[in-house]
PDB file of N, CA and C in Angstrom:
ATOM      1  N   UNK A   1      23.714 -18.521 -18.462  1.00  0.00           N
ATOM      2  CA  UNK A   1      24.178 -18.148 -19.782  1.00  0.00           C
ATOM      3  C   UNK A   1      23.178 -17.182 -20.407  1.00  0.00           C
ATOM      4  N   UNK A   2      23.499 -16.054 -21.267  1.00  0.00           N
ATOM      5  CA  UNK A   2      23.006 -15.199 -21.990  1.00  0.00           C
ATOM      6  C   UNK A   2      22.234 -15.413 -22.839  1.00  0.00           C
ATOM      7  N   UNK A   3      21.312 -15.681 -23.114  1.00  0.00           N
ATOM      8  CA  UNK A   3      20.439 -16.379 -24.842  1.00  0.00           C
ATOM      9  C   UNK A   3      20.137 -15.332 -25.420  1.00  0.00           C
ATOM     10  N   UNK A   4      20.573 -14.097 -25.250  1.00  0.00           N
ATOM     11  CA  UNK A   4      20.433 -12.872 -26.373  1.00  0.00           C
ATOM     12  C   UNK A   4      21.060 -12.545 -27.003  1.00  0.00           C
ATOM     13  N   UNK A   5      22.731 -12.908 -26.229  1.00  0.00           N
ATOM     14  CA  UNK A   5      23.586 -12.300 -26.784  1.00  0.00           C
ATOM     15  C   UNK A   5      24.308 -10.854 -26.460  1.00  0.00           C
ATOM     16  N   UNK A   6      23.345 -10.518 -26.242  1.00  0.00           N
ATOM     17  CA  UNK A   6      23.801  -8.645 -25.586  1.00  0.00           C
ATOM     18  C   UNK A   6      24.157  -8.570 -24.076  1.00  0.00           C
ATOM     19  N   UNK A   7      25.006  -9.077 -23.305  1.00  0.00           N
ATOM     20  CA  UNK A   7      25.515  -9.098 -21.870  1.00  0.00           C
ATOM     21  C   UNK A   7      24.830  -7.919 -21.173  1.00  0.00           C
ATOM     22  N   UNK A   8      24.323  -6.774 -21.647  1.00  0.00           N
ATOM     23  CA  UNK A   8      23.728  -5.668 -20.762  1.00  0.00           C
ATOM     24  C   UNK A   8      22.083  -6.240 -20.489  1.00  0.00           C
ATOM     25  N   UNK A   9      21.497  -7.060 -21.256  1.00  0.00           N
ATOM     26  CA  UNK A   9      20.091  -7.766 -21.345  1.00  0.00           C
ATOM     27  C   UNK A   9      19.818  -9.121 -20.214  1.00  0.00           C
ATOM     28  N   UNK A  10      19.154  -9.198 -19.640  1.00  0.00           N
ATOM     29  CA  UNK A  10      19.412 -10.056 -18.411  1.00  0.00           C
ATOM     30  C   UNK A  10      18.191 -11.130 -18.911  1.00  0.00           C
ATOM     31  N   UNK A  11      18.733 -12.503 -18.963  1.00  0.00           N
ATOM     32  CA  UNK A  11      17.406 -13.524 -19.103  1.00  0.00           C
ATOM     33  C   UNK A  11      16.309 -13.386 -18.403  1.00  0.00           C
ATOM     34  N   UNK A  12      15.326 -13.829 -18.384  1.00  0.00           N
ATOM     35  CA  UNK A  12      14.068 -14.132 -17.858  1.00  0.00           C
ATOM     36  C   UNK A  12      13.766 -14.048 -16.248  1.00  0.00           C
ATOM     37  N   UNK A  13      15.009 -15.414 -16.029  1.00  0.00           N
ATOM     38  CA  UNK A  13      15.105 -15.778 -14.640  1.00  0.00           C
ATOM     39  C   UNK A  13      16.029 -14.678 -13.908  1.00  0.00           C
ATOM     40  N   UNK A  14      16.657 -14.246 -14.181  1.00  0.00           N
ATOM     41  CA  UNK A  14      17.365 -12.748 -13.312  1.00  0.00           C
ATOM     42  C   UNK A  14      16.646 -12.105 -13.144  1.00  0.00           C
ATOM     43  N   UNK A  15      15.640 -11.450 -14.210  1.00  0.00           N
ATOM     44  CA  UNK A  15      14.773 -10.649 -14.065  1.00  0.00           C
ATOM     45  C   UNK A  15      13.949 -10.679 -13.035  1.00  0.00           C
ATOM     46  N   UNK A  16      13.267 -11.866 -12.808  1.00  0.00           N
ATOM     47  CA  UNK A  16      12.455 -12.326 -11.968  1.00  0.00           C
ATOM     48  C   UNK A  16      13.391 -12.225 -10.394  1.00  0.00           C
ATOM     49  N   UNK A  17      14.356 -13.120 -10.546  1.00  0.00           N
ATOM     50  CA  UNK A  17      15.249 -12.711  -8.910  1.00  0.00           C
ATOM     51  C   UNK A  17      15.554 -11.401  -9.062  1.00  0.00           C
ATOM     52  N   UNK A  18      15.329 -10.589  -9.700  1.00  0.00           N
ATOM     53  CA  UNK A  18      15.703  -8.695  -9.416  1.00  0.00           C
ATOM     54  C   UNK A  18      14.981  -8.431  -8.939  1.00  0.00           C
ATOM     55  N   UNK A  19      13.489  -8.915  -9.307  1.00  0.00           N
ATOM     56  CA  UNK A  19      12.156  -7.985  -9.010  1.00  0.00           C
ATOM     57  C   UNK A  19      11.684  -8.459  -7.626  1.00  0.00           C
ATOM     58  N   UNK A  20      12.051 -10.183  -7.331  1.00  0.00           N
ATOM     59  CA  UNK A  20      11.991 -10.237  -6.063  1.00  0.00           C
ATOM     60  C   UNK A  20      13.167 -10.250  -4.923  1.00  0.00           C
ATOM     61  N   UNK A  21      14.578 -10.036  -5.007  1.00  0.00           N
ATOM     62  CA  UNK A  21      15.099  -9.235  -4.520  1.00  0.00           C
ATOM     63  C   UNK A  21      15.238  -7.583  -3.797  1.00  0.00           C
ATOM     64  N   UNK A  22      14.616  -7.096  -5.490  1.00  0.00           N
ATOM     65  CA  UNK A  22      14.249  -5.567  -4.683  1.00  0.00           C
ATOM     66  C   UNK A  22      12.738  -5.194  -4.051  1.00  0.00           C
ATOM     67  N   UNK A  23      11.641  -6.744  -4.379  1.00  0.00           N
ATOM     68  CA  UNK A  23      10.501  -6.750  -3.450  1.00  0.00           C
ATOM     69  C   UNK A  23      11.181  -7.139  -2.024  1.00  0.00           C
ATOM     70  N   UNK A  24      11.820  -7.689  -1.473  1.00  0.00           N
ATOM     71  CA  UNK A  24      11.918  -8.253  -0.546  1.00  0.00           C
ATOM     72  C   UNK A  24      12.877  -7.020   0.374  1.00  0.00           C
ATOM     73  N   UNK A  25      13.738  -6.594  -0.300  1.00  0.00           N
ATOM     74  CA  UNK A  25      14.691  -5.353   0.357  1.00  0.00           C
ATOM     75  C   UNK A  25      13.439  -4.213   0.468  1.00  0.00           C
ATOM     76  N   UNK A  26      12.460  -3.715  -0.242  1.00  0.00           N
ATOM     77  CA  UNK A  26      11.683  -2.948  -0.033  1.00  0.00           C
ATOM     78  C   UNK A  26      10.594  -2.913   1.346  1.00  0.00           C
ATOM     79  N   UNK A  27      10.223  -5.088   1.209  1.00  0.00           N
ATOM     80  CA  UNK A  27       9.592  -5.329   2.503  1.00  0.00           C
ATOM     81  C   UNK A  27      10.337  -5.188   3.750  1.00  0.00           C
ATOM     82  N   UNK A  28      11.626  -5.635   3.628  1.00  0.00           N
ATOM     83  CA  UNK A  28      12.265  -5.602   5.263  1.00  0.00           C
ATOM     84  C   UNK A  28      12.107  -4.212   5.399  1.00  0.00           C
ATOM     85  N   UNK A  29      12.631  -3.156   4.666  1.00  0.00           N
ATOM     86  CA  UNK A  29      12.763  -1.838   5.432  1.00  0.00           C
ATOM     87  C   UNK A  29      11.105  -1.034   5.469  1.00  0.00           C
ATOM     88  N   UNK A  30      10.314  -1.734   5.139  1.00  0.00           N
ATOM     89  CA  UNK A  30       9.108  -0.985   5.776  1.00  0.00           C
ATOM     90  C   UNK A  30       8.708  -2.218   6.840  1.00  0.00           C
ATOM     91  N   UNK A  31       9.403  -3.440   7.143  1.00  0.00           N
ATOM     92  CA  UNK A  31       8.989  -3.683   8.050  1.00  0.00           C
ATOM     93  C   UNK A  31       9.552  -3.361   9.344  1.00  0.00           C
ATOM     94  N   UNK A  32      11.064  -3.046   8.952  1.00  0.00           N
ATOM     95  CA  UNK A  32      11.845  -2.390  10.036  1.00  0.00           C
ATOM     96  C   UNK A  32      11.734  -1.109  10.886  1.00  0.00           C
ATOM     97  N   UNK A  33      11.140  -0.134   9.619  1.00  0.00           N
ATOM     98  CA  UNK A  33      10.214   1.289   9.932  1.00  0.00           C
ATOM     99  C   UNK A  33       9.054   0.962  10.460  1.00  0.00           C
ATOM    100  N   UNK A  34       8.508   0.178  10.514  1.00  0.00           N
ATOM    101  CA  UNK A  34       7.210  -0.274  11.191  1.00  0.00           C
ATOM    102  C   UNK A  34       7.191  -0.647  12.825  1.00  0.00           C
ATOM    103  N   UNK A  35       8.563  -1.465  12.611  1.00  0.00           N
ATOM    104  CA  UNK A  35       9.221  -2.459  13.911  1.00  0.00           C
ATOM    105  C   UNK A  35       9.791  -1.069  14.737  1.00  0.00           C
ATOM    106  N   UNK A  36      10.369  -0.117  14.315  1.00  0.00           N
ATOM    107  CA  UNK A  36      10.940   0.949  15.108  1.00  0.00           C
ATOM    108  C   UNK A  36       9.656   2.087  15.559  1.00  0.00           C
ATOM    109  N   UNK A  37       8.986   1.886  14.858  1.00  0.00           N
ATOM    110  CA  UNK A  37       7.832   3.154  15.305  1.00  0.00           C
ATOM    111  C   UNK A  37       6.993   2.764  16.070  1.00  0.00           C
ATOM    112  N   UNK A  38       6.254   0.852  16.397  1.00  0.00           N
ATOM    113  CA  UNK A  38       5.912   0.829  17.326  1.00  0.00           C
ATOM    114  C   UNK A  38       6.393  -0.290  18.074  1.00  0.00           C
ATOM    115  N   UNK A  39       7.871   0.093  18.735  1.00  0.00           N
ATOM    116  CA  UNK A  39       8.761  -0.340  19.055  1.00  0.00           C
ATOM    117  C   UNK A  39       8.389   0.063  20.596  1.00  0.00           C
ATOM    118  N   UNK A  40       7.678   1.292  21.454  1.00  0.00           N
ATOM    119  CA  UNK A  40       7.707   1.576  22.469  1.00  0.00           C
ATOM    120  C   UNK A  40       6.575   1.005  23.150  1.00  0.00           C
ATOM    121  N   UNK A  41       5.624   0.283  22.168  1.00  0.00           N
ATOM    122  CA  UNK A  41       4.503  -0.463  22.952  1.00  0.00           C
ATOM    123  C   UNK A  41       4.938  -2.054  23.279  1.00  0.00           C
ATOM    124  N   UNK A  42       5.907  -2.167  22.573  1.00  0.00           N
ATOM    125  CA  UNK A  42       6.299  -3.631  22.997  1.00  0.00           C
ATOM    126  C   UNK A  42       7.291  -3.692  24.266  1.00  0.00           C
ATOM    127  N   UNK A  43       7.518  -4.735  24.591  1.00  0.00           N
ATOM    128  CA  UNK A  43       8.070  -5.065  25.740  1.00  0.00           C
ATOM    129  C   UNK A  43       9.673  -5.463  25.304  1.00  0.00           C
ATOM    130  N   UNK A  44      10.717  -5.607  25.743  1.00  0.00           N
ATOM    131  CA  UNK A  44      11.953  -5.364  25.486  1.00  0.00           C
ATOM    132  C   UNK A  44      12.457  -6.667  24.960  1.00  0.00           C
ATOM    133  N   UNK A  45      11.638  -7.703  25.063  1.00  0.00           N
ATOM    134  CA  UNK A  45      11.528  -8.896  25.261  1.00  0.00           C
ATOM    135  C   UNK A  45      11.060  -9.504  23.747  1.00  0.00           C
ATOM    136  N   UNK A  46      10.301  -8.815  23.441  1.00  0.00           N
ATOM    137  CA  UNK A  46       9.081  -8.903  22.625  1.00  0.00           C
ATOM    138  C   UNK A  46       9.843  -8.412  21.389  1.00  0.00           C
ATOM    139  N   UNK A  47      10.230  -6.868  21.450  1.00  0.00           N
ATOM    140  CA  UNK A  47      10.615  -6.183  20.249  1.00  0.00           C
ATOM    141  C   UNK A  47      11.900  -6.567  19.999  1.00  0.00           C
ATOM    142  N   UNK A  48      12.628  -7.256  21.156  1.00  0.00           N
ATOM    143  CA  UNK A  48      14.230  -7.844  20.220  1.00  0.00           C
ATOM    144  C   UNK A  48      13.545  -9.492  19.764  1.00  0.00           C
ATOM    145  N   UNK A  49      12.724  -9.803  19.938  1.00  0.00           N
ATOM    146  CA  UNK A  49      12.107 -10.970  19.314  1.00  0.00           C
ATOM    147  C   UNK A  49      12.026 -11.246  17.774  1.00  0.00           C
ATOM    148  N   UNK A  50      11.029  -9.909  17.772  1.00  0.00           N
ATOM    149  CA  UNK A  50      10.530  -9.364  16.312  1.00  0.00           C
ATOM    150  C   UNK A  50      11.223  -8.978  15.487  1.00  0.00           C
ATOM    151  N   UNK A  51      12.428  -8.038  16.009  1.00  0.00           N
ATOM    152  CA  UNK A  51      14.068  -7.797  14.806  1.00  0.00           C
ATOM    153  C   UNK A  51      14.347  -8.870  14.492  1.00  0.00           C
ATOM    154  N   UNK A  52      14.852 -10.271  15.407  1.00  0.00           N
ATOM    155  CA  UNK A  52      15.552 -11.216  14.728  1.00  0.00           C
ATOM    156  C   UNK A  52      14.666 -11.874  13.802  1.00  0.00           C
ATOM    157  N   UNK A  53      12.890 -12.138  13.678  1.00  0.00           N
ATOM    158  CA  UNK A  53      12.295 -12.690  13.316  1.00  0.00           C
ATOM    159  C   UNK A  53      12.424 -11.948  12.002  1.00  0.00           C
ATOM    160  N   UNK A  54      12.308 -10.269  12.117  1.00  0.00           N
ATOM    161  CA  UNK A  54      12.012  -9.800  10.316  1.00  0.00           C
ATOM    162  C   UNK A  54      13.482 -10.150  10.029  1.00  0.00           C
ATOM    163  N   UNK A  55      14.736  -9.537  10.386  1.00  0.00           N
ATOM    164  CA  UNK A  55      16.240  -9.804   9.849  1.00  0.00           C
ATOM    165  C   UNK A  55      16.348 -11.484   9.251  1.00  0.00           C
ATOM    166  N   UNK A  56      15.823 -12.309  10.467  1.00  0.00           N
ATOM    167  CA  UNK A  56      16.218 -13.826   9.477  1.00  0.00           C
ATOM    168  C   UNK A  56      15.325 -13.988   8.865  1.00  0.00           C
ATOM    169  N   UNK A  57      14.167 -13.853   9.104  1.00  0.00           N
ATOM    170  CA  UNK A  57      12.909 -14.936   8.196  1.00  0.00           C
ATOM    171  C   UNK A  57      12.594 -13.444   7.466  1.00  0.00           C
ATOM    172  N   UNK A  58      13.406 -12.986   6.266  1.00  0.00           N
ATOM    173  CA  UNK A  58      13.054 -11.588   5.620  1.00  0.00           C
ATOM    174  C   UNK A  58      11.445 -11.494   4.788  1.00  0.00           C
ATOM    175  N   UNK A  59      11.167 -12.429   4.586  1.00  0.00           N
ATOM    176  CA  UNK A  59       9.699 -12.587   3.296  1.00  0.00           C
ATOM    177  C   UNK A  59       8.647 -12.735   4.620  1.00  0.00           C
ATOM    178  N   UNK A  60       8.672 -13.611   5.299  1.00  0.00           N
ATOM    179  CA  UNK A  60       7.557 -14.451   6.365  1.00  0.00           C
ATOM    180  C   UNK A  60       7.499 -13.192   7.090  1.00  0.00           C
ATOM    181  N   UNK A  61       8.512 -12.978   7.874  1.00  0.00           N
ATOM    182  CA  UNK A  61       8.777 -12.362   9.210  1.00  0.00           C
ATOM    183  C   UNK A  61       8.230 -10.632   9.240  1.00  0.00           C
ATOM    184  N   UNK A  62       8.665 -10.182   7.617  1.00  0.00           N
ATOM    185  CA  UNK A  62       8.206  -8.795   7.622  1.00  0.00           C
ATOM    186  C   UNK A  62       6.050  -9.275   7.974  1.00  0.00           C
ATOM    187  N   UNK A  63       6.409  -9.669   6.714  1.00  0.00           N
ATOM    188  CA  UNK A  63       4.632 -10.200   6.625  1.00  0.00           C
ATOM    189  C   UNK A  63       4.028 -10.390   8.063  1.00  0.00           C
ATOM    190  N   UNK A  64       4.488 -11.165   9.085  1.00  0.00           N
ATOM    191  CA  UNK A  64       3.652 -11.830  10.230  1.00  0.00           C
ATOM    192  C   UNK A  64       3.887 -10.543  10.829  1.00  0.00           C
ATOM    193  N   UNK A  65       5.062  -9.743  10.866  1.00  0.00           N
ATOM    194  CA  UNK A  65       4.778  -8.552  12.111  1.00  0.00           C
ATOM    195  C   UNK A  65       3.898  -7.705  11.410  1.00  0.00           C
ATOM    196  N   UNK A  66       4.019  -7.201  10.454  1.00  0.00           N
ATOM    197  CA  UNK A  66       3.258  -5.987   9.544  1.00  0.00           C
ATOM    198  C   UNK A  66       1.710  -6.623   9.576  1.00  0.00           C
ATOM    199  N   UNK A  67       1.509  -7.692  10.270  1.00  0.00           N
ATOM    200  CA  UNK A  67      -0.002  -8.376  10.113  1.00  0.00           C
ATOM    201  C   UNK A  67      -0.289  -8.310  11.851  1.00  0.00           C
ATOM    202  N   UNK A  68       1.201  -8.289  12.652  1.00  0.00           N
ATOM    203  CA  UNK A  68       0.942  -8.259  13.829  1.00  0.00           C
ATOM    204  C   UNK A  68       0.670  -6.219  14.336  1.00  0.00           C
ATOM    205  N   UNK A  69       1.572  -5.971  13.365  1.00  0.00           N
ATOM    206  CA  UNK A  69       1.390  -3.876  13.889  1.00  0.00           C
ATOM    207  C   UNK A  69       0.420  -3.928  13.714  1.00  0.00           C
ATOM    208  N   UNK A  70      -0.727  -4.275  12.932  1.00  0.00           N
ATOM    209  CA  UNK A  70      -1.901  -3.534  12.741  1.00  0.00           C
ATOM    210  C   UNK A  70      -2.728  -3.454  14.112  1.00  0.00           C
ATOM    211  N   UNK A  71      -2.338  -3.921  14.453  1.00  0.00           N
ATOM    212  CA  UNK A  71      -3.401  -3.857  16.128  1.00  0.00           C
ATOM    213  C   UNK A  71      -2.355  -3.010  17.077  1.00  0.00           C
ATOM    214  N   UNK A  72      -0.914  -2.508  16.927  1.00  0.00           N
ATOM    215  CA  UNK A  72      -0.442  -1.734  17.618  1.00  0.00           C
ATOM    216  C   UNK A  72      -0.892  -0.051  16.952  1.00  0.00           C
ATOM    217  N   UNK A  73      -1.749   0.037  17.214  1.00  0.00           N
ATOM    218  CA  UNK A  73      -1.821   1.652  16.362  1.00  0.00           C
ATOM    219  C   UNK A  73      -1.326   2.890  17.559  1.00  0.00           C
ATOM    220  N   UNK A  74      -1.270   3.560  17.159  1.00  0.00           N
ATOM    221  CA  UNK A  74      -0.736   4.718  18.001  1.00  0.00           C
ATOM    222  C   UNK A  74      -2.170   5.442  18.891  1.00  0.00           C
ATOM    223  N   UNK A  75      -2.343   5.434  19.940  1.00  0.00           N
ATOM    224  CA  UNK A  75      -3.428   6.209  20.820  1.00  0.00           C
ATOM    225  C   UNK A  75      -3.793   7.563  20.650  1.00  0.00           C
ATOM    226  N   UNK A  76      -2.769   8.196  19.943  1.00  0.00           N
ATOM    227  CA  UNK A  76      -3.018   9.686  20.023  1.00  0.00           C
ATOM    228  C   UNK A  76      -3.043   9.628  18.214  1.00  0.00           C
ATOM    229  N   UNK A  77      -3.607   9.129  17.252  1.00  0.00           N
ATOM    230  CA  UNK A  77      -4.216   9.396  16.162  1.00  0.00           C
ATOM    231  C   UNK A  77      -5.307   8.727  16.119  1.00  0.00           C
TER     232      UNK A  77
END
């Protein structure tokens, strides 16, 4: 329910699920851009592992791979 009165004004608690809604849509797709770029050092095995892990577990899953890329860096930078 509205406690302002003005239907365009969103309570407290929406606010809060907006900001972590569009945190969380922001994390999957840099974890997905992450998951695709060093996608050729993993094993076929490995990297369809890691999609289903960021796609279902969206908060955890970006986090544990984006904690796991850091040790995949690219050889030629």
């Amino acid at each position: 329910m509205n406690t302002s009165g003005n239907p365009l004004l969103q309570d407290g608690v929406d606010g809060v699920w907006s900001v972590f809604l569009l945190a969380t849509v922001i994390l999957m797709f840099v974890g997905f851009l992450r998951w695709y770029r060093t996608r050729p050092q993993l094993s076929t095995g490995e990297a369809t592992a890691w999609f289903f892990v960021i796609f279902l577990v969206p908060v955890l899953g970006d986090g544990a791979y984006l904690y796991r890329a850091r040790t995949l860096r690219d050889p030629g930078k």
